[in-house]
Protein backbone atom coordinates (compact mmCIF):
# COMPACT_ATOMS: atom_id res chain seq x y z
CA UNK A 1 53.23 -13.98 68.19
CA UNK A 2 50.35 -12.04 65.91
CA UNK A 3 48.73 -15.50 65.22
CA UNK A 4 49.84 -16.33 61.81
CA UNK A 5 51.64 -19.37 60.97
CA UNK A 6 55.46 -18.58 60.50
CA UNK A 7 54.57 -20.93 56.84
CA UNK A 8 51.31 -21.79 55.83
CA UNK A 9 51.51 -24.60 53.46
CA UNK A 10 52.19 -26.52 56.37
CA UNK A 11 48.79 -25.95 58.13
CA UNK A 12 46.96 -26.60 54.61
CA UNK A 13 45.38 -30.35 54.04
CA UNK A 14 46.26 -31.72 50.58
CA UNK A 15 44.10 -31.22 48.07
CA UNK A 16 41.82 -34.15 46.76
CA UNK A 17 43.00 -35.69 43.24
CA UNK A 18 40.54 -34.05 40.65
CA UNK A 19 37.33 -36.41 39.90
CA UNK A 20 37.88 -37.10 35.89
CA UNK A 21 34.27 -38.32 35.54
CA UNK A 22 32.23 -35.45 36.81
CA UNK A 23 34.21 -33.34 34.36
CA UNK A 24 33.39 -35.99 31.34
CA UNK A 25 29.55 -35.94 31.93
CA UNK A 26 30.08 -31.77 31.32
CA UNK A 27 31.99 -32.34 28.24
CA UNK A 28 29.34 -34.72 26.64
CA UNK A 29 26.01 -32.90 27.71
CA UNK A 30 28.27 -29.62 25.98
CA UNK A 31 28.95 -32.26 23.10
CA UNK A 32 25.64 -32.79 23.17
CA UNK A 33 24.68 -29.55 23.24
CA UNK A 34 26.72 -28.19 20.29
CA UNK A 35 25.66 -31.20 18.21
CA UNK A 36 21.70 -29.78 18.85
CA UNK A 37 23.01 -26.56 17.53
CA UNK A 38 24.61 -27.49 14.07
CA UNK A 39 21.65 -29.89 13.83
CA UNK A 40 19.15 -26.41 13.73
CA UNK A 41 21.93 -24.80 11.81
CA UNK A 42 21.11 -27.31 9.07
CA UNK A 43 17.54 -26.10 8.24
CA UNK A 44 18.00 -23.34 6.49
CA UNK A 45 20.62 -25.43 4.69
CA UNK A 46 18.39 -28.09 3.33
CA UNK A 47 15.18 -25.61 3.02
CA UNK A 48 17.63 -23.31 0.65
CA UNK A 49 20.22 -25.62 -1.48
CA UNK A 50 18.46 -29.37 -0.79
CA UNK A 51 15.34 -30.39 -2.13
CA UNK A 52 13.57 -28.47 0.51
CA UNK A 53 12.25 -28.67 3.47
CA UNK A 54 9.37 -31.34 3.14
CA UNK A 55 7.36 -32.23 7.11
CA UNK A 56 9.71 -35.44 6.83
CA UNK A 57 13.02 -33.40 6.59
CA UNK A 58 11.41 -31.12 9.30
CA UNK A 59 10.48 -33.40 11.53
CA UNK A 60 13.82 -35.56 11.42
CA UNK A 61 16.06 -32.50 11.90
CA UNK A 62 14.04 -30.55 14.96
CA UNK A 63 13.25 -34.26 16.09
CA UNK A 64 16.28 -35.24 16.56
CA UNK A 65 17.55 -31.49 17.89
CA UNK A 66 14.97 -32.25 20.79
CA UNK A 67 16.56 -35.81 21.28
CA UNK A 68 20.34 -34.46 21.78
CA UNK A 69 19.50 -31.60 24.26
CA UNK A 70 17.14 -34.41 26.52
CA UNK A 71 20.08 -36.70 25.75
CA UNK A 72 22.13 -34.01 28.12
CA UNK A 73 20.31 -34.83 31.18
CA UNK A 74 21.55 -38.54 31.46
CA UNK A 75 25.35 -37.63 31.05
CA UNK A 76 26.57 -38.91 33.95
CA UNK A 77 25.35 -42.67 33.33
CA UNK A 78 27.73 -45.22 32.76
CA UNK A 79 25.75 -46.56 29.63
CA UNK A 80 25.54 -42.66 28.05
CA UNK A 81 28.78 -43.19 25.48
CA UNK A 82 26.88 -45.93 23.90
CA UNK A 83 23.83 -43.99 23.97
CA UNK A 84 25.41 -41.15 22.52
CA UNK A 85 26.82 -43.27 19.76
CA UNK A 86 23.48 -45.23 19.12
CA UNK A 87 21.91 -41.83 18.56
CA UNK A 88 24.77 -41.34 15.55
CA UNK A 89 23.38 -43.59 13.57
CA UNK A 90 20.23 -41.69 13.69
CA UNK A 91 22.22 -38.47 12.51
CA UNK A 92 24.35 -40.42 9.92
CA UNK A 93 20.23 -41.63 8.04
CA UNK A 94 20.45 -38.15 8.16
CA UNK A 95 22.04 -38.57 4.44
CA UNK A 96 18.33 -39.78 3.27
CA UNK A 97 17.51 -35.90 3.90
CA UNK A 98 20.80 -33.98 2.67
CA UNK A 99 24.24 -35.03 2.39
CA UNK A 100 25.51 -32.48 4.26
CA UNK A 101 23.08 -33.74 7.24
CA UNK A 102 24.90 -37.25 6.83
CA UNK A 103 28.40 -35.49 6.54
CA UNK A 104 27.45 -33.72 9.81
CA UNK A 105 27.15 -37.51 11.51
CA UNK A 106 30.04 -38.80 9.87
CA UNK A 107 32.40 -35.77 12.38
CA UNK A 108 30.00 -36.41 14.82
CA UNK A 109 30.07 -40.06 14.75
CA UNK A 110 34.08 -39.47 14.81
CA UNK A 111 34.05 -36.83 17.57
CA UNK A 112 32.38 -39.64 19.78
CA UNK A 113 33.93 -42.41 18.82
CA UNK A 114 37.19 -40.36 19.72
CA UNK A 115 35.78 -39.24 23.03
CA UNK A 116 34.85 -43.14 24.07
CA UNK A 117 38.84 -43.64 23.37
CA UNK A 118 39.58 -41.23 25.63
CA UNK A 119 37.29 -42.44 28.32
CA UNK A 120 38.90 -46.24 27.87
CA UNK A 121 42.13 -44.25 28.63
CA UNK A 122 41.18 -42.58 31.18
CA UNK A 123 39.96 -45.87 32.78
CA UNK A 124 42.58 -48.00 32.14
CA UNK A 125 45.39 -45.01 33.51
CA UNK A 126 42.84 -45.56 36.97
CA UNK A 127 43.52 -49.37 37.10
């Protein structure tokens, strides 16, 4: 009689199954992201206890900073995992500057390679 339906989650539509992959591109550009940050963090790191910071050591680190935050941008291509961990092998030479620089790519290298299992799963769960 007023206009209002006597129950309502008749009259709404289902909702649409979540999309998995738009929320994956997020969660590597954020990797990404995060991985840019402990990159800078590392400067002060090799300029205080390593054997300084020489323009090689500079350049690699904020070099390679630069590369992870463009990286973010191209997230949601299918070939991105693999770029992502192509570019960990750029971090892990990063033990030919400090070993903690190289330890930071070895939990990198193992964050991604765990996030490319999860994205098999995720695929093969779809099939």
């Amino acid at each position: 009689m007023t206009g209002v339906p006597e129950n309502p989650e008749e009259e709404r539509a289902p909702a649409p199954p979540a999309d998995p992959w738009r929320s994956f591109g997020a969660v590597m550009a954020l990797t990404l992201f995060l991985e840019a940050i402990v990159v800078l963090l590392a400067l002060p790191v090799v300029g205080a206890v390593g054997g300084g910071l020489t323009t090689a050591s500079l350049v690699y680190l904020i070099g390679l900073a630069v590369l992870l935050i463009l990286m973010t941008a191209v997230q949601r291509k299918p070939w991105a995992i693999w770029a992502n961990l192509g570019v960990q092998v750029i971090l892990l030479a990063g033990f030919a500057v400090y070993p903690g620089v190289g330890f930071i790519g070895v939990l990198f290298t193992g964050l991604w390679a765990l996030i490319a299992y999860f994205r098999a799963e995720v695929r093969r769960r779809q099939q």
